[in-house]
Protein backbone atom coordinates (compact mmCIF):
# COMPACT_ATOMS: atom_id res chain seq x y z
CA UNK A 1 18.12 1.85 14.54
CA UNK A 2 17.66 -1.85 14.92
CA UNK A 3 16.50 -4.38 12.46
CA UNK A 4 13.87 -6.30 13.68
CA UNK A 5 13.71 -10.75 13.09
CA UNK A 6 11.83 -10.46 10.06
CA UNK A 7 14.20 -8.34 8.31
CA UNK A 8 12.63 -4.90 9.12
CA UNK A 9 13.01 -1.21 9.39
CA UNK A 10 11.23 1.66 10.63
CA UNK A 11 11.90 4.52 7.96
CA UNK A 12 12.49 7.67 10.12
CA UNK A 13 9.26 10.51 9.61
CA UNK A 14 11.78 13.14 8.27
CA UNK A 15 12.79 10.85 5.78
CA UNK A 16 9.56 9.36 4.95
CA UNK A 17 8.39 13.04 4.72
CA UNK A 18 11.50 13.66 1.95
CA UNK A 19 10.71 11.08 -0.09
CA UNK A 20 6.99 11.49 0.28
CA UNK A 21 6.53 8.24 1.47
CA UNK A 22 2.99 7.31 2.54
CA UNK A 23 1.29 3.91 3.62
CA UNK A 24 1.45 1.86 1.02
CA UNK A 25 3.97 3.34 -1.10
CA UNK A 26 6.00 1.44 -3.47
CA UNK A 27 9.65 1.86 -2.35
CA UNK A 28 13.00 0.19 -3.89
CA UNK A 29 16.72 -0.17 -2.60
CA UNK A 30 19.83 -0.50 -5.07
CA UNK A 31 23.42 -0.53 -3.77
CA UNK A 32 25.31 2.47 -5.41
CA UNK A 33 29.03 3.05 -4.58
CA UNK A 34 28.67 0.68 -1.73
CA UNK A 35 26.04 2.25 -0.05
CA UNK A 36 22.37 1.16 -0.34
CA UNK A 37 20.25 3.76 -1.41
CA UNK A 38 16.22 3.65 -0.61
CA UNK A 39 14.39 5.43 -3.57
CA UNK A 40 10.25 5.42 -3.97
CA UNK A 41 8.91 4.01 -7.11
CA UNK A 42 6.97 6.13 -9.44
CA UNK A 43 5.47 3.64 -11.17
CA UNK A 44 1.73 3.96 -11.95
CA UNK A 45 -0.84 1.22 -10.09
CA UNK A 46 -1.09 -1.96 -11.97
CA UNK A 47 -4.70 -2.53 -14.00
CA UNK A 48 -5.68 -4.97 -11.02
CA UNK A 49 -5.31 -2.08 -8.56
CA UNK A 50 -7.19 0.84 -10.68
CA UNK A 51 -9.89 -1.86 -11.28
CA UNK A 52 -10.85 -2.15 -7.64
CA UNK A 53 -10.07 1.63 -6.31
CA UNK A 54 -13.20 2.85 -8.03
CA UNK A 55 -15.41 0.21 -6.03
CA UNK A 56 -13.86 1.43 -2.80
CA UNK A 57 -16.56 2.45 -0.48
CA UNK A 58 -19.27 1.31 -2.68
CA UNK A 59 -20.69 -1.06 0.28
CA UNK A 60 -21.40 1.74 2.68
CA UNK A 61 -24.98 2.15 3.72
CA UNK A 62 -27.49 0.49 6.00
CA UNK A 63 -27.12 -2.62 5.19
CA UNK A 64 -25.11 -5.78 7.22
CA UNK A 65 -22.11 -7.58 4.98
CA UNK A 66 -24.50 -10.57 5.82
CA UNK A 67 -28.04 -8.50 3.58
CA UNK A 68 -25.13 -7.47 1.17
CA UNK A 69 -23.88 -11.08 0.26
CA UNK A 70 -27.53 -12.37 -0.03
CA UNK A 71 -28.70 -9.11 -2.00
CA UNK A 72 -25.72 -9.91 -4.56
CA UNK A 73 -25.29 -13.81 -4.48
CA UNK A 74 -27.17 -15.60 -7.03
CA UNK A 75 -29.80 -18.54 -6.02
């Protein structure tokens, strides 16, 4: 395994599979008896994140992004 320019790492599948470890997933590294140890965070999302999720997908329908921004911009 190689580390790339920028500092990163492709986490194998198997142990991306272990750890449950999905796009997006909130992961930490500590150093424990000299050996760095990758855990995943179980911490919940943040009230910025669970604010947005439920307008995920909201936009979907017929219309362009250009009818959407004039249907909800104000004159």
């Amino acid at each position: 395994m190689r580390v790339t320019t920028k500092g990163q790492v492709t986490i194998p599948r198997h142990i991306r599979a272990y750890l449950g470890i999905t796009p997006h997933t909130d992961v930490d590294f500590s150093i424990h008896e000299g050996r760095v140890v990758l855990t995943r965070c179980e911490k919940s999302p943040d009230a910025s994140q669970r604010k947005f999720t439920s307008l995920r997908g909201i936009l979907s329908g017929k219309l362009t992004t250009d009818e959407w921004m004039e249907a909800t911009r104000s004159d």
